[in-house]
PDB file of N, CA and C in Angstrom:
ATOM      1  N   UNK A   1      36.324  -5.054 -62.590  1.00  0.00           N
ATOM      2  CA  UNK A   1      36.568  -5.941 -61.477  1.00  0.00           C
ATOM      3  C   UNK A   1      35.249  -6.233 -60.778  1.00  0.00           C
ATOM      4  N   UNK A   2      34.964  -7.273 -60.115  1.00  0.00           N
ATOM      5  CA  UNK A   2      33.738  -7.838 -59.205  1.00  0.00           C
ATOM      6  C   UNK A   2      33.783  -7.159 -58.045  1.00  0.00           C
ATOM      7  N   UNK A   3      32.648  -7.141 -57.352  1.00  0.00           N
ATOM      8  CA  UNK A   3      32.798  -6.497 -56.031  1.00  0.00           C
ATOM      9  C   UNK A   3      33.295  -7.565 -55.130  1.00  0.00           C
ATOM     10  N   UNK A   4      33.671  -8.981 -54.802  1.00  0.00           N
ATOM     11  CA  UNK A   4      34.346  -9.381 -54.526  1.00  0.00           C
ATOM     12  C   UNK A   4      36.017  -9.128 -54.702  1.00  0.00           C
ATOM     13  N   UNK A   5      36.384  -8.828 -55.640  1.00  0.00           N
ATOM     14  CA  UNK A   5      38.014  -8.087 -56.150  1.00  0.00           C
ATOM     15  C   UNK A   5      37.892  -6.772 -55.124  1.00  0.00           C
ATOM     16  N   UNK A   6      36.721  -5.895 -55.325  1.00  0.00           N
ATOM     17  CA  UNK A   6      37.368  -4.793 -54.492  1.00  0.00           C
ATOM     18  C   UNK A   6      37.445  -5.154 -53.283  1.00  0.00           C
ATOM     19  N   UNK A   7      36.721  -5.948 -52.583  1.00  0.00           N
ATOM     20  CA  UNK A   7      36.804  -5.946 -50.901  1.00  0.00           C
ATOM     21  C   UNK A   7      38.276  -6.745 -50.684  1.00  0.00           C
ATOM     22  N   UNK A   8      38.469  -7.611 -51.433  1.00  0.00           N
ATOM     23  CA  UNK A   8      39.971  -8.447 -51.573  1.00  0.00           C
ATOM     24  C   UNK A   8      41.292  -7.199 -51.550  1.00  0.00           C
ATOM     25  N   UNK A   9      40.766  -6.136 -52.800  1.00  0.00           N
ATOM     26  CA  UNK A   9      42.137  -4.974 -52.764  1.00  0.00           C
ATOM     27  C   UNK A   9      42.004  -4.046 -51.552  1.00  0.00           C
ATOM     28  N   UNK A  10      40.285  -3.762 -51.342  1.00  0.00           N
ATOM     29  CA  UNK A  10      40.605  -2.713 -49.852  1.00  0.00           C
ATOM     30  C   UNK A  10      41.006  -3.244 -48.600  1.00  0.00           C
ATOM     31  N   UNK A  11      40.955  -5.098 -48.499  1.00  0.00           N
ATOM     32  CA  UNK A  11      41.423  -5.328 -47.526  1.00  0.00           C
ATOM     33  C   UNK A  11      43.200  -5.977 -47.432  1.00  0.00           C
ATOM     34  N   UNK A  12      43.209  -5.844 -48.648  1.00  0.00           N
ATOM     35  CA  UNK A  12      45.147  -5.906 -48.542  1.00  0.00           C
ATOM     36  C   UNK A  12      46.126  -4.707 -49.014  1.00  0.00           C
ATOM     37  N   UNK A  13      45.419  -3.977 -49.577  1.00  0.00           N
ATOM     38  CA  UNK A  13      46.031  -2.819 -50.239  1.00  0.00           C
ATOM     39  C   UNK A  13      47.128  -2.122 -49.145  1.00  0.00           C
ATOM     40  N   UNK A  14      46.242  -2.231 -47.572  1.00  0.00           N
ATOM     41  CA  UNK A  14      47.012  -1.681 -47.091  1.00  0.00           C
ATOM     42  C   UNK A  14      48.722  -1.843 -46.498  1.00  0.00           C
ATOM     43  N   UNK A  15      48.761  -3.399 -46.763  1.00  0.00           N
ATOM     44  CA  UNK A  15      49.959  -4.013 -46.360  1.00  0.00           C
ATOM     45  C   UNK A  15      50.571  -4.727 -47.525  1.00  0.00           C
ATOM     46  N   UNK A  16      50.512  -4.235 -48.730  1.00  0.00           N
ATOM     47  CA  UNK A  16      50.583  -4.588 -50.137  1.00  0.00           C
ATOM     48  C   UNK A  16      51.180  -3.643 -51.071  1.00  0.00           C
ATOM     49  N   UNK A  17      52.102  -2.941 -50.684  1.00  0.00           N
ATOM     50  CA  UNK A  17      52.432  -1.831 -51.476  1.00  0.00           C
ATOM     51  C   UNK A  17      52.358  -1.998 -53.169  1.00  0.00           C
ATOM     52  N   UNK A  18      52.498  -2.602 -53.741  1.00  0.00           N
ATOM     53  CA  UNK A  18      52.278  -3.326 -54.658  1.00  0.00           C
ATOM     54  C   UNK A  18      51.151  -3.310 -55.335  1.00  0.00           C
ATOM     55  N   UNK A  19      50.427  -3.675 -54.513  1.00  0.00           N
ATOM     56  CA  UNK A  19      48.458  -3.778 -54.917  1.00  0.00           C
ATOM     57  C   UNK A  19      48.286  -1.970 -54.292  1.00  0.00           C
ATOM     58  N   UNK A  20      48.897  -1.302 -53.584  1.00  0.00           N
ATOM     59  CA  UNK A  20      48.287   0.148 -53.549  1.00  0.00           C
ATOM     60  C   UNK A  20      48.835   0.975 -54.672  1.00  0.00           C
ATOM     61  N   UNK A  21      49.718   0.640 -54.954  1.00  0.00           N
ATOM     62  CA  UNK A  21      50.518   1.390 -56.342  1.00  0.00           C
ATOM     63  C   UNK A  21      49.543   1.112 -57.685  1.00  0.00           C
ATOM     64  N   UNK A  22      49.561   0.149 -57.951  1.00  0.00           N
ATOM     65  CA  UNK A  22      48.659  -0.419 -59.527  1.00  0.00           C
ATOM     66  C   UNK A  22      47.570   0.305 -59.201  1.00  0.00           C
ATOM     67  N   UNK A  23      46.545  -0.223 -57.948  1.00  0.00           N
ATOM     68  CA  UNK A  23      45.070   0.774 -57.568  1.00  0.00           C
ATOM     69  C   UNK A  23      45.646   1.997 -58.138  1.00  0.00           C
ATOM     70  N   UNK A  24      46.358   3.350 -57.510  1.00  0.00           N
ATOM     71  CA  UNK A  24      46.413   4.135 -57.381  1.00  0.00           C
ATOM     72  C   UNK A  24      46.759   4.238 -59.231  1.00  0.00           C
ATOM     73  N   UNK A  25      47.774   3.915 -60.008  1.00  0.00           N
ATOM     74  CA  UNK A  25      47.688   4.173 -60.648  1.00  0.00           C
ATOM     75  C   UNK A  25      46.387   3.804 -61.733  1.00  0.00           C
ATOM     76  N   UNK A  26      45.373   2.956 -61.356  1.00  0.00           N
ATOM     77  CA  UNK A  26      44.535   2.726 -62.446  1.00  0.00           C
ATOM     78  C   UNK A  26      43.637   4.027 -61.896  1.00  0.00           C
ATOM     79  N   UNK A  27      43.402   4.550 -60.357  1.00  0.00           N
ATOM     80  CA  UNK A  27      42.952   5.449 -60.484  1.00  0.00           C
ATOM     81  C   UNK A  27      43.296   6.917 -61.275  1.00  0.00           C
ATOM     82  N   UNK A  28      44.531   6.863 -61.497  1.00  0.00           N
ATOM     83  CA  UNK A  28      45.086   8.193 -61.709  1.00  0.00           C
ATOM     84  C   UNK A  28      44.365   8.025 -63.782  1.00  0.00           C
ATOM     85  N   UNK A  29      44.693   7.027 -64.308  1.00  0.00           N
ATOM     86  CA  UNK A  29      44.243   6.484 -65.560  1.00  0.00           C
ATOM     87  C   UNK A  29      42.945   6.828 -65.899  1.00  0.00           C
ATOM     88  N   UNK A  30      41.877   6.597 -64.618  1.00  0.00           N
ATOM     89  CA  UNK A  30      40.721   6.761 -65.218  1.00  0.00           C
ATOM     90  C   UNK A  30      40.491   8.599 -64.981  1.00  0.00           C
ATOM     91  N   UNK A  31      41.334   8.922 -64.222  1.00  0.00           N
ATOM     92  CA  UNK A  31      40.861  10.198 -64.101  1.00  0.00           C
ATOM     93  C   UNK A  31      41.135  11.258 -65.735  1.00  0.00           C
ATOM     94  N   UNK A  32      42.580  10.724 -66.063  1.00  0.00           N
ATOM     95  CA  UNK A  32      43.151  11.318 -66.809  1.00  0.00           C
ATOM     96  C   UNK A  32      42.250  11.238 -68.389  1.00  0.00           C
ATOM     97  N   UNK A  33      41.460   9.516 -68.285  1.00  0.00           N
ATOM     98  CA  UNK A  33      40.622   9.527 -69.424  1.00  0.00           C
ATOM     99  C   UNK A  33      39.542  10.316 -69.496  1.00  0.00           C
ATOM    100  N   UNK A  34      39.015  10.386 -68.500  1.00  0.00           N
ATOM    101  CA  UNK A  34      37.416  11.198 -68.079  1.00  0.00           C
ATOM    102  C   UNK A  34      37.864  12.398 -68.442  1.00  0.00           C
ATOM    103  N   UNK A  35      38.984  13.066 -68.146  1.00  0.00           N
ATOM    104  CA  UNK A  35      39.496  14.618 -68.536  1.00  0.00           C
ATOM    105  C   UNK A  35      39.692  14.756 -70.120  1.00  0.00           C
ATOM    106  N   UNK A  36      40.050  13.834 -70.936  1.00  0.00           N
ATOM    107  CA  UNK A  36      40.080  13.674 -72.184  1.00  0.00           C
ATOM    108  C   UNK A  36      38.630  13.121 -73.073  1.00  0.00           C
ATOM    109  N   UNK A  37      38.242  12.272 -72.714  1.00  0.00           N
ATOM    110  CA  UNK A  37      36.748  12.050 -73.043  1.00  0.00           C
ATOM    111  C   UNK A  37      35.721  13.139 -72.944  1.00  0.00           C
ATOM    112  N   UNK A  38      36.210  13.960 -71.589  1.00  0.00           N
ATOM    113  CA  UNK A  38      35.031  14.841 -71.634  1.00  0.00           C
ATOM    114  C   UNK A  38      35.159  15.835 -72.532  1.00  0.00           C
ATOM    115  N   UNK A  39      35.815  15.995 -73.508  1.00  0.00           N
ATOM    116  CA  UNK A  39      36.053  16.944 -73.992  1.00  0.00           C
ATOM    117  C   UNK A  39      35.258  16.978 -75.373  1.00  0.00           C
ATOM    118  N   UNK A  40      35.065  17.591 -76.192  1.00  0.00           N
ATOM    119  CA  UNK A  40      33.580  17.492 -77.098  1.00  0.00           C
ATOM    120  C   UNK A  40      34.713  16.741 -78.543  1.00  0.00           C
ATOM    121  N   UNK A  41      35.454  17.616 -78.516  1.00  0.00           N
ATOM    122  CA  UNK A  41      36.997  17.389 -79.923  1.00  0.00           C
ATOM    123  C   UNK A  41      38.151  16.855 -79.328  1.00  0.00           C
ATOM    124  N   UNK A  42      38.702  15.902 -79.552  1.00  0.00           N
ATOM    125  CA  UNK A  42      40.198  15.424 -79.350  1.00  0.00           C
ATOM    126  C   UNK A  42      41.142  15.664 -80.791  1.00  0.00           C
ATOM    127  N   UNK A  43      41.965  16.111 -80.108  1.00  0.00           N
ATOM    128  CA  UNK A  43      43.180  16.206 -81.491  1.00  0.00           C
ATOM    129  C   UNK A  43      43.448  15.110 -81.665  1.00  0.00           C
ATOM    130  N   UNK A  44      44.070  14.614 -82.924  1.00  0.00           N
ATOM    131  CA  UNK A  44      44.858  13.525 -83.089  1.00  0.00           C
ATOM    132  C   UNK A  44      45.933  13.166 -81.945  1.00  0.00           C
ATOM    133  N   UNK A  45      46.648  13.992 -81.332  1.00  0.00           N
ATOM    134  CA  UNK A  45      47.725  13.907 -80.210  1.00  0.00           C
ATOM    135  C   UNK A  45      46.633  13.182 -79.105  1.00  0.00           C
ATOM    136  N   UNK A  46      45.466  13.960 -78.708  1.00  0.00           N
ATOM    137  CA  UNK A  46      44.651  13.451 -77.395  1.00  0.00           C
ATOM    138  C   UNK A  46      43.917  12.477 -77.930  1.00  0.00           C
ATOM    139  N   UNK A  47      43.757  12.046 -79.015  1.00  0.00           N
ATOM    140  CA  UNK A  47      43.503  10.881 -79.331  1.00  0.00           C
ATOM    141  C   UNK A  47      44.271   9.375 -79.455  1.00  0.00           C
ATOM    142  N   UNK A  48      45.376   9.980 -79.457  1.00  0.00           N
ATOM    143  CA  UNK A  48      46.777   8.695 -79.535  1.00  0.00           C
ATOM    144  C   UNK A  48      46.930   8.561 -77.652  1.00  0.00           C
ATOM    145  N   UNK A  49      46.675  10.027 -76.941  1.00  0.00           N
ATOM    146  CA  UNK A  49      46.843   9.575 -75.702  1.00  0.00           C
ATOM    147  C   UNK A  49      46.398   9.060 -74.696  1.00  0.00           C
ATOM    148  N   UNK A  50      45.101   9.215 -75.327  1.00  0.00           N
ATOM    149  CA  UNK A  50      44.063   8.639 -74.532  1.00  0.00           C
ATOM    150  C   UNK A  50      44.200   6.933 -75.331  1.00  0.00           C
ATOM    151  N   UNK A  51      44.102   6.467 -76.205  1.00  0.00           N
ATOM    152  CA  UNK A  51      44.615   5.134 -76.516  1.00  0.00           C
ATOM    153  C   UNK A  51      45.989   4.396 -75.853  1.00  0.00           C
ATOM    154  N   UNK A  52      46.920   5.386 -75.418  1.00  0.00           N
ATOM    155  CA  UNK A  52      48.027   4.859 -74.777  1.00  0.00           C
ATOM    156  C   UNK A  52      47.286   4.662 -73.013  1.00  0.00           C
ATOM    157  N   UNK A  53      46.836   5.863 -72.795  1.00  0.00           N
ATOM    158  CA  UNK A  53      46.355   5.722 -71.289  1.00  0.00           C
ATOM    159  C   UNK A  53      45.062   4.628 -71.433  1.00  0.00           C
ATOM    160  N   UNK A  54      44.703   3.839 -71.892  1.00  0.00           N
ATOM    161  CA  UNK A  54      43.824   3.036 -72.035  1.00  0.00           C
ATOM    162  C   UNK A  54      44.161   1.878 -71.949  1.00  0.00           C
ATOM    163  N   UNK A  55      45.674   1.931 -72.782  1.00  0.00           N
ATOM    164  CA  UNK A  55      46.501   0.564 -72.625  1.00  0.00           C
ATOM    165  C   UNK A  55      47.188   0.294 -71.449  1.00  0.00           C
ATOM    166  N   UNK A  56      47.608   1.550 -70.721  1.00  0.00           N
ATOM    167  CA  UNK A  56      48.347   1.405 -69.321  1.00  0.00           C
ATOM    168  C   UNK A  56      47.612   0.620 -68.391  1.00  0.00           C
ATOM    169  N   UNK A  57      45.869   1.326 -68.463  1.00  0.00           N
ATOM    170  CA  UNK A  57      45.534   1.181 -67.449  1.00  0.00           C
ATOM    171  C   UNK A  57      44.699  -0.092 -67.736  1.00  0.00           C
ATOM    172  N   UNK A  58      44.603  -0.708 -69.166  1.00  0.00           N
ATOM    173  CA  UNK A  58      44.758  -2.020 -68.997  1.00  0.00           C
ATOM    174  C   UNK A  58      45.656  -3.513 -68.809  1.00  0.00           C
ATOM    175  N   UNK A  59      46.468  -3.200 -68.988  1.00  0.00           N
ATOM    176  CA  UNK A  59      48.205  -3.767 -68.925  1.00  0.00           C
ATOM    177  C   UNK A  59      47.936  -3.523 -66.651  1.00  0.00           C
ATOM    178  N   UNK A  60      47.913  -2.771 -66.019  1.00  0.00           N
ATOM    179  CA  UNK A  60      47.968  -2.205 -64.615  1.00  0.00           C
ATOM    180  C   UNK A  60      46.958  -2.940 -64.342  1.00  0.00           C
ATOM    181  N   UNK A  61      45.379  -3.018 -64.944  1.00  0.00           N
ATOM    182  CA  UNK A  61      44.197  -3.859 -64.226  1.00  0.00           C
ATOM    183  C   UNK A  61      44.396  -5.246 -64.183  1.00  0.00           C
ATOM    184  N   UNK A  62      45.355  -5.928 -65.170  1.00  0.00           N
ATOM    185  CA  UNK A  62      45.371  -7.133 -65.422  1.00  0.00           C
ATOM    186  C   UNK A  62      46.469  -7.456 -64.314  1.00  0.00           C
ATOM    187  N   UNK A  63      47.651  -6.790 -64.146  1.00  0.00           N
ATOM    188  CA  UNK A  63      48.830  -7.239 -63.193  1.00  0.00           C
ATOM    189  C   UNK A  63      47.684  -7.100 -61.831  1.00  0.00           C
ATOM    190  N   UNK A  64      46.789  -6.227 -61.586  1.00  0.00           N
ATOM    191  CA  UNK A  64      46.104  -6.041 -60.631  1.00  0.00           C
ATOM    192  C   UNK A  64      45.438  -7.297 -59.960  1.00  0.00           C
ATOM    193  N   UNK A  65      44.753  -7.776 -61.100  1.00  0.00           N
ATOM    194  CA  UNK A  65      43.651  -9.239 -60.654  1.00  0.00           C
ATOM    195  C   UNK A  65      44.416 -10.376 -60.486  1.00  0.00           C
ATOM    196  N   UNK A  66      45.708 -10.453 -61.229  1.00  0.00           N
ATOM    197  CA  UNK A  66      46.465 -11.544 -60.927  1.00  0.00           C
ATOM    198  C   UNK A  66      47.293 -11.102 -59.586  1.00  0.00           C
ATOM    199  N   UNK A  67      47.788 -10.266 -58.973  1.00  0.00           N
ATOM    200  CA  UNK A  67      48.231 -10.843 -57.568  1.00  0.00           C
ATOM    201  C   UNK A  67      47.229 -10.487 -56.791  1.00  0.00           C
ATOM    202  N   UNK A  68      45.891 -10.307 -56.932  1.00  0.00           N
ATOM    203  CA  UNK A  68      45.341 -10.189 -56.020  1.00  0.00           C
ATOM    204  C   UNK A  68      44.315 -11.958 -55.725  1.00  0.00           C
ATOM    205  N   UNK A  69      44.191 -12.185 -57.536  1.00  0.00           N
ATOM    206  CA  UNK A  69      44.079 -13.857 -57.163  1.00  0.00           C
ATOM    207  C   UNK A  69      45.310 -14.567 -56.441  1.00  0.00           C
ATOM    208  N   UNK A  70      46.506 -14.042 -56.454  1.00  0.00           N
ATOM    209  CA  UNK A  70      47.723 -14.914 -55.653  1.00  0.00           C
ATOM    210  C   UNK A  70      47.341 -14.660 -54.606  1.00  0.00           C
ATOM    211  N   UNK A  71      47.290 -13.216 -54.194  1.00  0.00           N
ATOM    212  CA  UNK A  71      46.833 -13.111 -52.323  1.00  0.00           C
ATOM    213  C   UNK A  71      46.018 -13.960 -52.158  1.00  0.00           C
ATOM    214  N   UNK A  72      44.563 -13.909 -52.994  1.00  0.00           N
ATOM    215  CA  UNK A  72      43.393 -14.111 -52.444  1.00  0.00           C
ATOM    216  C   UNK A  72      43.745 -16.549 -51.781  1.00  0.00           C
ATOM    217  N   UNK A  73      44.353 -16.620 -53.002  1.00  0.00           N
ATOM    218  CA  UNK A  73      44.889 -18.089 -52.792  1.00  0.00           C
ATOM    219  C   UNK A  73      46.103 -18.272 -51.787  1.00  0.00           C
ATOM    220  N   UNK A  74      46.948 -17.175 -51.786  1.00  0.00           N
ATOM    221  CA  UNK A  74      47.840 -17.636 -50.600  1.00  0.00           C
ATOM    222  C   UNK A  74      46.888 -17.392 -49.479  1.00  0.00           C
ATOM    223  N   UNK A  75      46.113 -16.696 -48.907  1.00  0.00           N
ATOM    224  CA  UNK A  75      45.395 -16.215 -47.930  1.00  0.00           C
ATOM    225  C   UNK A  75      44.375 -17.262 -47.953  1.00  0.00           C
ATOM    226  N   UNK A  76      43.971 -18.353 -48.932  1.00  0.00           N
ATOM    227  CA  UNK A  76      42.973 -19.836 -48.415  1.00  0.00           C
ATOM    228  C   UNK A  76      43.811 -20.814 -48.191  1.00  0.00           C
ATOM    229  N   UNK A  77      44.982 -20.264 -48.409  1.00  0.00           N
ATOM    230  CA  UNK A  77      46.484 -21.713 -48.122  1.00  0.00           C
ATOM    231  C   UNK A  77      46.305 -21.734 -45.777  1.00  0.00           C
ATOM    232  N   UNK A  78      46.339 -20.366 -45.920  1.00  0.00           N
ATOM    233  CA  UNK A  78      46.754 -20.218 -44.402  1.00  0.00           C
ATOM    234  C   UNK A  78      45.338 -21.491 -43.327  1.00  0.00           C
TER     235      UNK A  78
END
């Protein structure tokens, strides 16, 4: 995301339950990858899961940028 996107999510997130949920979960995503990446060996299992958590938390970034381009355009409508 641009640093324009984040100041857009930290300044609606809070009245956006919606946009704080997806954040929160892409945060929880990257944490869960960094815990699996860091690891020197992945099993085949932490290797399929870390490919699934990769897809979540791209499938979650994308719903992310699109309502936050809707905010960002309903919010130049006003």
């Amino acid at each position: 995301m641009e640093q324009r996107e984040y100041a857009l999510l930290e300044q609606l997130a809070p009245t956006h339950p919606d946009l704080k949920s997806l954040w929160d979960d892409h945060i929880l995503y990257e944490k869960q990858l960094e815990k699996l990446e860091g690891k020197t060996f992945m099993t085949p299992a932490e290797r399929q899961e870390s490919a699934r958590i990769k897809k979540l938390k791209l499938d979650g970034k994308t719903k992310l940028v699109a309502l936050l381009q809707h905010y960002a355009s309903s919010e130049d409508e006003r």
